[in-house]
Protein backbone atom coordinates (compact mmCIF):
# COMPACT_ATOMS: atom_id res chain seq x y z
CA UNK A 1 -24.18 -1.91 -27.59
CA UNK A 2 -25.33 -2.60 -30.98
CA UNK A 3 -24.71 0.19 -32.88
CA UNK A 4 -20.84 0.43 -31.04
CA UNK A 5 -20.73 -3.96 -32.10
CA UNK A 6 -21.35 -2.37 -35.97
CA UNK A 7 -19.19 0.50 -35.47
CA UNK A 8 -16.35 -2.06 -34.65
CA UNK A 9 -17.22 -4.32 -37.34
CA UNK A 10 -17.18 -1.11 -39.60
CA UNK A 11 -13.41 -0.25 -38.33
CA UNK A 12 -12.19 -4.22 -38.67
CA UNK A 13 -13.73 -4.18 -42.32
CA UNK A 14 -12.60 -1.24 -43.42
CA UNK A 15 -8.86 -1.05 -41.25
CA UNK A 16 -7.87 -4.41 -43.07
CA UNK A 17 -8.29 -3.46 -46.88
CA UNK A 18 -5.04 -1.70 -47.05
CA UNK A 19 -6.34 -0.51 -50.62
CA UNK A 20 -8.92 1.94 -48.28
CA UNK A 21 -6.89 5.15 -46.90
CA UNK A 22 -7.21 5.85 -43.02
CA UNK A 23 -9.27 9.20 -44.04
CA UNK A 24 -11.68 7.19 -45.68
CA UNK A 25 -12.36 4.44 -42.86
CA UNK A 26 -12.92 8.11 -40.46
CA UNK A 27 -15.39 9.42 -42.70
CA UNK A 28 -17.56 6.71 -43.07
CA UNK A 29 -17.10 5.82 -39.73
CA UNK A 30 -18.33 9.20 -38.59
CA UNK A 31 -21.25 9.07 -41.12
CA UNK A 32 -22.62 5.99 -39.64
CA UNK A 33 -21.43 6.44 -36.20
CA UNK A 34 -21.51 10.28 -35.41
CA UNK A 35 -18.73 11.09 -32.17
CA UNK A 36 -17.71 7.37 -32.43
CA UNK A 37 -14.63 8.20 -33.80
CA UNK A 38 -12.34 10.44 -31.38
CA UNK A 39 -8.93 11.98 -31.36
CA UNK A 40 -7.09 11.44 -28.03
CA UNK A 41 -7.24 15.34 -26.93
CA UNK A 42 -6.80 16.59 -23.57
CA UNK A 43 -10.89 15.92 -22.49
CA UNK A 44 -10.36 12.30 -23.88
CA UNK A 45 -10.24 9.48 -20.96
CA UNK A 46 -9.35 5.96 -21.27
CA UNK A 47 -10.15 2.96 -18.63
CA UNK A 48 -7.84 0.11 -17.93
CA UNK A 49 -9.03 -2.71 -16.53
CA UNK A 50 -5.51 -3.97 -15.04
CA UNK A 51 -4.29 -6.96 -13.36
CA UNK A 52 -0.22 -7.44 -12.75
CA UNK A 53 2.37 -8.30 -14.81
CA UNK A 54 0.54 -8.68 -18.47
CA UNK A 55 -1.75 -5.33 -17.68
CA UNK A 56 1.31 -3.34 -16.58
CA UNK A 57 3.15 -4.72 -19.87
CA UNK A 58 0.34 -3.62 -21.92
CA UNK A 59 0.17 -0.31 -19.56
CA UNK A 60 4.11 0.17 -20.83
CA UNK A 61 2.86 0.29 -24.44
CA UNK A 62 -0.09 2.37 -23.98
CA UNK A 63 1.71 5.34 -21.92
CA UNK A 64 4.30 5.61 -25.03
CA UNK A 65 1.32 6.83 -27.28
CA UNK A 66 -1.37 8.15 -24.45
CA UNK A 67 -0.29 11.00 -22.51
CA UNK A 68 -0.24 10.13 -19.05
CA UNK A 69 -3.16 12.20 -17.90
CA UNK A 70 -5.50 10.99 -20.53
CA UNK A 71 -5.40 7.27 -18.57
CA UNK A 72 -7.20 5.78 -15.26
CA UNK A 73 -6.00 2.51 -14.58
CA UNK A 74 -8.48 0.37 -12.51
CA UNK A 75 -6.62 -2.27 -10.51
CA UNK A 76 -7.56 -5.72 -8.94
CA UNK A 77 -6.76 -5.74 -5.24
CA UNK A 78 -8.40 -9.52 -5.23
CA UNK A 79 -5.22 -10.84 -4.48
CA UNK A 80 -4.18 -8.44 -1.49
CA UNK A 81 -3.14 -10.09 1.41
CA UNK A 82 -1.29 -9.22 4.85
CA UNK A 83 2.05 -11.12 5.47
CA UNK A 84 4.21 -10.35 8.21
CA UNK A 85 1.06 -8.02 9.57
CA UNK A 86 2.18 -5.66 6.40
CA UNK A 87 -0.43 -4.86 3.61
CA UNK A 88 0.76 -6.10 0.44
CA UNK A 89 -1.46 -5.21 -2.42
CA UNK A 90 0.81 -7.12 -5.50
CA UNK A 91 -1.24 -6.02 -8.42
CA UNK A 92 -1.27 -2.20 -7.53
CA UNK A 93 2.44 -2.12 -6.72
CA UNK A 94 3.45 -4.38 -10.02
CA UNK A 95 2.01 -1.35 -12.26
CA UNK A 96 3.41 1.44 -10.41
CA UNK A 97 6.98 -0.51 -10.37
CA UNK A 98 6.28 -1.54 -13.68
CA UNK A 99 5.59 2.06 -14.92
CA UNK A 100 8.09 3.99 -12.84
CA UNK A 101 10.93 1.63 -14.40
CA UNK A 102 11.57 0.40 -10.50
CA UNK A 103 10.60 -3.04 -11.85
CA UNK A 104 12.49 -6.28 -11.99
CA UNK A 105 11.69 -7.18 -15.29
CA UNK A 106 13.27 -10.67 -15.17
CA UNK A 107 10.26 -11.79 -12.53
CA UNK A 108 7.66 -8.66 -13.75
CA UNK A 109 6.93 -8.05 -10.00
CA UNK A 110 9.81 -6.96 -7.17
CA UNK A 111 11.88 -3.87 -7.38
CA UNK A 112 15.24 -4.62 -9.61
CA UNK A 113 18.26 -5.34 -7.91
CA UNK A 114 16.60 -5.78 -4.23
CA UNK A 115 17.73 -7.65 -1.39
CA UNK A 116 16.38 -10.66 1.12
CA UNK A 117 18.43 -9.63 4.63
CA UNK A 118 14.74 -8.87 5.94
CA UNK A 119 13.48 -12.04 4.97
CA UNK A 120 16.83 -14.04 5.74
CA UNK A 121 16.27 -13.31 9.00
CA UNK A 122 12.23 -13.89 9.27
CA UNK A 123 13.51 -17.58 8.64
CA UNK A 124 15.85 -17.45 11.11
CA UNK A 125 12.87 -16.51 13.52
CA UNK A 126 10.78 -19.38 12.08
CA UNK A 127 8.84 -17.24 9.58
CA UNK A 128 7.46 -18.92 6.63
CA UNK A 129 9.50 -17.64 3.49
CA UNK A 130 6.62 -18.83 0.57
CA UNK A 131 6.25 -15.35 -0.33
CA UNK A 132 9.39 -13.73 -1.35
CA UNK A 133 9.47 -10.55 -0.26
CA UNK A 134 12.59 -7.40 -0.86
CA UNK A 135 14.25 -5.59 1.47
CA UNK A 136 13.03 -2.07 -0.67
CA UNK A 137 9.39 -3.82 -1.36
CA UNK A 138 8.57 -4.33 2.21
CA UNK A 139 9.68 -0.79 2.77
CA UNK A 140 6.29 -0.36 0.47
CA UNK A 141 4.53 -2.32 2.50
CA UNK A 142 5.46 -0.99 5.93
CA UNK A 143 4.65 2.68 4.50
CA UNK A 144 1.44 1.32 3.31
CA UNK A 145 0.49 -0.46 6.58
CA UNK A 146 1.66 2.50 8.43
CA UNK A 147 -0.77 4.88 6.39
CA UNK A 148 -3.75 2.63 6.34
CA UNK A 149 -3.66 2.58 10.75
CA UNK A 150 -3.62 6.25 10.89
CA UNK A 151 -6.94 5.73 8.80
CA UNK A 152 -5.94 6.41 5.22
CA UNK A 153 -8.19 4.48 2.44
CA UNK A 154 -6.54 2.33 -0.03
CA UNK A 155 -6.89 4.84 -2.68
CA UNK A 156 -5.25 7.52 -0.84
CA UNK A 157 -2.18 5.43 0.14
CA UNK A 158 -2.16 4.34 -3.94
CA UNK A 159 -2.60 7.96 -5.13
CA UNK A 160 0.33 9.07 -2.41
CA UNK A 161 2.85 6.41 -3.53
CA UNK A 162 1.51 6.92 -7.50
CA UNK A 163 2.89 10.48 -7.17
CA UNK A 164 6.15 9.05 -4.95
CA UNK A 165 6.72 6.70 -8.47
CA UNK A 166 6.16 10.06 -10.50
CA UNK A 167 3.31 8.65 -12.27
CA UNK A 168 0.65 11.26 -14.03
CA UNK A 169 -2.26 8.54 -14.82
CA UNK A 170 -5.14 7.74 -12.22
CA UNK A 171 -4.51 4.61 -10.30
CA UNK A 172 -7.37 3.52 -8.36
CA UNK A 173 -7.87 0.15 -6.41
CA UNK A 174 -11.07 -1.41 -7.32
CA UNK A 175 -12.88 -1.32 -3.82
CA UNK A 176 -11.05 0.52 -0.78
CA UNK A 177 -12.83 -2.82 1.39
CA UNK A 178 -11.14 -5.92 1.34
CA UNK A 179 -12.08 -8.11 -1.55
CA UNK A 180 -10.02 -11.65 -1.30
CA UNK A 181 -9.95 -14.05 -4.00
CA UNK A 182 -10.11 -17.40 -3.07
CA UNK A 183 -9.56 -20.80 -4.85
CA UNK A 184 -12.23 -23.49 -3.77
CA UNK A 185 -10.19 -26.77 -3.92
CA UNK A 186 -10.16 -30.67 -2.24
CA UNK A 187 -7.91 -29.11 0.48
CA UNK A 188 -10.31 -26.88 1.15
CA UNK A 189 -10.82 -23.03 0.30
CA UNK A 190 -7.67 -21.44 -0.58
CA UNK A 191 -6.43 -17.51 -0.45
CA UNK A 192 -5.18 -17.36 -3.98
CA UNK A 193 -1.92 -16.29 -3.39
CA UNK A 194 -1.37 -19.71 -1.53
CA UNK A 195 -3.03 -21.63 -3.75
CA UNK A 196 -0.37 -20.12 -6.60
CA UNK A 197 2.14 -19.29 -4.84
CA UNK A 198 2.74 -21.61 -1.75
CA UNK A 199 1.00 -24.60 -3.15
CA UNK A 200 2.46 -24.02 -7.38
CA UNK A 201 -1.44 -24.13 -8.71
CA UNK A 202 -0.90 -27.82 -7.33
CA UNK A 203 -4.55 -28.19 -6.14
CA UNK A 204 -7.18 -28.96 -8.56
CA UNK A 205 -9.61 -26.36 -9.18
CA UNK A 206 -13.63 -26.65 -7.93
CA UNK A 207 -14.37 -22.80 -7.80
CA UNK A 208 -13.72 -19.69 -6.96
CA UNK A 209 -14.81 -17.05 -4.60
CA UNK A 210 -14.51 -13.47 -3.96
CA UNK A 211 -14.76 -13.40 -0.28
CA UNK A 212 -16.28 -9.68 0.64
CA UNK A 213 -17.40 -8.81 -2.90
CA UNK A 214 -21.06 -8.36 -2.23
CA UNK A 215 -20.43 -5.90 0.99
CA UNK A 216 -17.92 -4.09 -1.63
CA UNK A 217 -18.23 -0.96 -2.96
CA UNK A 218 -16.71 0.92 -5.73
CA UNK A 219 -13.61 2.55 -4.76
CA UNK A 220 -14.34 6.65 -4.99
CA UNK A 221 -13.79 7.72 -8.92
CA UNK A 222 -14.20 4.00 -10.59
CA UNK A 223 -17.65 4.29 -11.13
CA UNK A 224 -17.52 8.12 -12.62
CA UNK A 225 -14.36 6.96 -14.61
CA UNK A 226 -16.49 4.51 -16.61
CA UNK A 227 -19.06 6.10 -17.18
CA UNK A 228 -17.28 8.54 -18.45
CA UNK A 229 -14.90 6.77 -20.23
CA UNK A 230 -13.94 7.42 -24.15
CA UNK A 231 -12.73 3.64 -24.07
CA UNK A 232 -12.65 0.55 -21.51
CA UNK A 233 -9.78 -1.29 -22.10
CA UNK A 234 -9.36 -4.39 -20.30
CA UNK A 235 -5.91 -5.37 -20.54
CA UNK A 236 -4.51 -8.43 -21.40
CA UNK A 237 -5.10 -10.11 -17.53
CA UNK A 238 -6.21 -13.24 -16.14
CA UNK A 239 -10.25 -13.12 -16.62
CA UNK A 240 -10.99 -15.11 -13.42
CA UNK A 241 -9.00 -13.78 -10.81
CA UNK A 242 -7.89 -10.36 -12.04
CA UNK A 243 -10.04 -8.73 -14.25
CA UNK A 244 -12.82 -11.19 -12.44
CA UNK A 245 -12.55 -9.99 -9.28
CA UNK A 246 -12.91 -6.46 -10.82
CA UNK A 247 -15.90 -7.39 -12.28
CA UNK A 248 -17.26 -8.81 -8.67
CA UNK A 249 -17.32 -5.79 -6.90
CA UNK A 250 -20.93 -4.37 -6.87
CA UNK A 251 -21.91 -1.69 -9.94
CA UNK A 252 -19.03 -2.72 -12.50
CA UNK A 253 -20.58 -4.91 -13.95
CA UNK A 254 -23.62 -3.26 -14.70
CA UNK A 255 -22.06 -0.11 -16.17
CA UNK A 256 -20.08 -1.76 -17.96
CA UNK A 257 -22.71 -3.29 -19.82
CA UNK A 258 -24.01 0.29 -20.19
CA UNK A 259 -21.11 2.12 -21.12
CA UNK A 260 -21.08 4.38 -24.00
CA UNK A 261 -17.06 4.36 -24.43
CA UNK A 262 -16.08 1.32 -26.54
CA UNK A 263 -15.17 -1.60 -24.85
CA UNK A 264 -12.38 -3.71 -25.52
CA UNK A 265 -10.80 -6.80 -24.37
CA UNK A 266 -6.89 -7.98 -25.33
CA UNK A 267 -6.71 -11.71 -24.72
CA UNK A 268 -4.50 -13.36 -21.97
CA UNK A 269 -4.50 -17.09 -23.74
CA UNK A 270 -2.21 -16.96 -26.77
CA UNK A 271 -2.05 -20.71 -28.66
CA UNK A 272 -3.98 -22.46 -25.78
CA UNK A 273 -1.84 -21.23 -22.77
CA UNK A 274 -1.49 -18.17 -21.06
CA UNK A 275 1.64 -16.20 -21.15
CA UNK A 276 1.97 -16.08 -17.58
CA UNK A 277 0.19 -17.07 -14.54
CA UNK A 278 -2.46 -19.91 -13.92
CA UNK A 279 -5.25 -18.85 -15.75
CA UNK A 280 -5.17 -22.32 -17.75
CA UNK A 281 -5.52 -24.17 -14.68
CA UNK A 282 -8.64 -21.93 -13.39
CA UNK A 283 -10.08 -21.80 -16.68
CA UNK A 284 -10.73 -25.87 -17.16
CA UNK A 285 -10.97 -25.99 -13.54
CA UNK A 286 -14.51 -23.97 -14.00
CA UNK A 287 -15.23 -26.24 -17.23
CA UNK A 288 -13.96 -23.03 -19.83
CA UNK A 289 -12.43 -23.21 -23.05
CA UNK A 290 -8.58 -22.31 -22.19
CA UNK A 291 -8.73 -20.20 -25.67
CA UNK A 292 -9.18 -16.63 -26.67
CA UNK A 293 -12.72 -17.62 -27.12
CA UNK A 294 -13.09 -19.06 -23.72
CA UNK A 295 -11.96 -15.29 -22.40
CA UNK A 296 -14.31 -14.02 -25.07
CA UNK A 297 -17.25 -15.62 -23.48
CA UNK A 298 -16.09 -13.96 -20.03
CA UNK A 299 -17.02 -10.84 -21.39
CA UNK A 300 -19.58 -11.44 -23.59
CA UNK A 301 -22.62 -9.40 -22.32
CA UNK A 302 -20.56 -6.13 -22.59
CA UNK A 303 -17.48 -6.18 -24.68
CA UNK A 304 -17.23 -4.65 -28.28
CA UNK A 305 -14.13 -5.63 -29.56
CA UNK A 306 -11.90 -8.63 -28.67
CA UNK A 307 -8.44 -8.33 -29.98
CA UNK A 308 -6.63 -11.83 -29.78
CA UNK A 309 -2.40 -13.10 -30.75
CA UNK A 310 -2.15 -13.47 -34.45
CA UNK A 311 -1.70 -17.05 -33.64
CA UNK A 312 -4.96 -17.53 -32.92
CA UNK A 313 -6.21 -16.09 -35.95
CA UNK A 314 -8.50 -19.20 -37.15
CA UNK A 315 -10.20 -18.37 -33.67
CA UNK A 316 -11.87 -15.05 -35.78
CA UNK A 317 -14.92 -16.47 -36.90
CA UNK A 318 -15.73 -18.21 -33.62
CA UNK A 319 -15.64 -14.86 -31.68
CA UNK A 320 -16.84 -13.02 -34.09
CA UNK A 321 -19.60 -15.71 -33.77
CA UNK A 322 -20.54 -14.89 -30.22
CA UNK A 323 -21.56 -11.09 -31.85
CA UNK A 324 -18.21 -9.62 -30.40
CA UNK A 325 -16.05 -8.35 -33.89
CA UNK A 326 -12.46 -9.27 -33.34
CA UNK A 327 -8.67 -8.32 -34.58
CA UNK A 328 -5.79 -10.44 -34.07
CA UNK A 329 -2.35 -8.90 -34.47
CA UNK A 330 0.72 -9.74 -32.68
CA UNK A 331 -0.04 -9.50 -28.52
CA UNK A 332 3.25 -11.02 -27.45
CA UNK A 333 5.01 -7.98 -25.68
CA UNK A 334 8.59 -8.72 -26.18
CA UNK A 335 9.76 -4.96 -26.12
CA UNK A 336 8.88 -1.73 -26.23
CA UNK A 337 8.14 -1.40 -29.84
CA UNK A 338 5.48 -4.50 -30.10
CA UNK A 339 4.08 -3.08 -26.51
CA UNK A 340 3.32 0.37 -28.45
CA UNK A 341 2.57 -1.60 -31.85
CA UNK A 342 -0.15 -3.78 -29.60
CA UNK A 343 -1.14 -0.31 -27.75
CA UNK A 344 -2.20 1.23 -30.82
CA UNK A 345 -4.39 -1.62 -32.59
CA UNK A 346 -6.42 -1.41 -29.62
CA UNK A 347 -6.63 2.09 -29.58
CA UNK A 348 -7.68 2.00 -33.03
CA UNK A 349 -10.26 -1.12 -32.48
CA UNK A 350 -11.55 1.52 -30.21
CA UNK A 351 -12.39 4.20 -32.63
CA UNK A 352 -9.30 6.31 -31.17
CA UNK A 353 -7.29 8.14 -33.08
CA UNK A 354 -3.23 8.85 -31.70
């Protein structure tokens, strides 16, 4: 982990004296850090750590300069849950809408232009109607339910409806058990999707807890995709409850501290706040710095590279502090151009040429 910290250091020196050509910065780079500096070729493989809509927004980016193939996206199913006895696994349909272009890109989750008749008339029965679901999403949701009884694992109902969204990456859940993320609170311990979505991130937060974690395993590939892996990316998610619950299930951890791809992180909190989503609220609920140096310190023990916004800038030194070399550039993805432009400074705080 050393020598890839220097190597990164090396690239962040060298990549921001625009007076020192690109072919320079690769030679010395290779000098110092033989087969640490790769072009994205055919054998190359890259690892994304994903959560929903800010990994699938950073996913957009990366697939415009990453063939397909060359990617395995590694997705939290923390926040899974069964509603109307249907499956509904938000994260790992969020990046296959998202990437398909079936997306509703107003809300980042949903399937654009959708309709409620199914869940107009669930309220007519008395159903709850907290969680919004569309009339073509629960179609998702019933094929997924349907395919998990006749005793399909998660990952091959995601790899069947991966190739039904005409998607050439790897999508793999991060456990094919059930791994539910819960919010300890004063009302007592909370599934997270009520605690955010039925309760608003109301409820002050005490702790949280990855009910089934330690009985986990590995979904079948995640382990051989790290450890294989050219570069870990860990996309620009919530670190408690997305890329955290990742992180819970048994073995990632550890190889990701032993991981010989580079390692690098894209921060969630941009000026203080996150974009999206209540990782503010869980951050200072656990007694964290809501900063990019807060998520920095999530990742400490195994990250190589932090990339935070350009905002944040004056946070550089305090990372870098921690022993993790940083790069802040612009990591508010507006459109497809700053998705690619953010895409390609991690690629290249990676060591990966495109």
């Amino acid at each position: 982990m050393a020598l890839k910290r220097s190597f990164a250091a090396l690239r962040m020196t060298l990549s921001g004296n625009r007076c020192v050509s690109k072919n320079l910065v690769r030679i010395l780079a290779v000098t110092l850090a033989p087969n640490r500096l790769i072009e994205i070729e055919d054998y190359t493989m890259i690892v994304v750590l994903a959560g929903g809509v800010g990994a699938a927004r950073f996913l957009q980016g990366l697939v415009q300069v990453v063939p397909q193939e060359r990617l395995t996206v590694i997705v939290n199913t923390g926040d899974d849950r069964d509603f109307y006895g249907l499956r509904v696994s938000p994260d790992l349909d969020i990046v296959m809408y998202t990437l398909s272009g079936a997306v509703d890109e107003e809300h980042g989750w949903g399937i654009r232009g959708d309709t409620y008749n199914t869940m107009q008339q669930l309220v007519a029965y008395g159903e709850e109607d907290w969680f919004m679901l569309g009339d073509r999403d629960l179609a998702t949701h019933i094929h997924r339910t349907k395919l998990l009884r006749e005793g399909k694992t998660l990952s091959e109902v995601t790899d069947e409806l991966r190739r039904h969204f005409g998607l050439g990456m790897r999508i793999l859940p991060m456990s094919d058990q059930p791994v539910q993320t819960h919010i300890k609170t004063p009302a007592g311990l909370l599934h997270f999707q009520e605690y955010m979505v039925k309760r608003r991130c109301a409820d002050e937060v005490q702790d949280v807890v990855f009910v089934g974690a330690s009985e986990a395993k590995p979904a079948p590939g995640v382990l051989d995709a790290l450890k294989e892996a050219e570069a870990i990316l860990l996309a620009p998610s919530n670190p408690i409850v997305s890329t955290g619950s990742i992180l819970a299930v048994p073995g990632v951890h550890d190889i990701l501290h032993e991981a010989s791809g580079m390692v690098v992180a894209v921060s969630p909190i941009v000026g203080g706040a996150p974009i999206k989503g209540p990782a503010d609220k869980l951050m200072s609920g656990l007694g964290m710095e809501v900063s990019a140096v807060g998520v920095a310190r999530c990742y400490r023990d195994f990250l190589d590279v932090m990339v935070i916004d350009e905002q944040d800038a004056h946070l550089l030194e305090r990372v870098e502090d921690l022993g993790i070399p940083a790069v802040s550039t612009n990591t508010i993805m507006r459109d497809a151009t700053s998705k690619a432009a953010l895409a390609c400074t991690v690629l290249d705080a990676a060591g990966l040429e495109y």
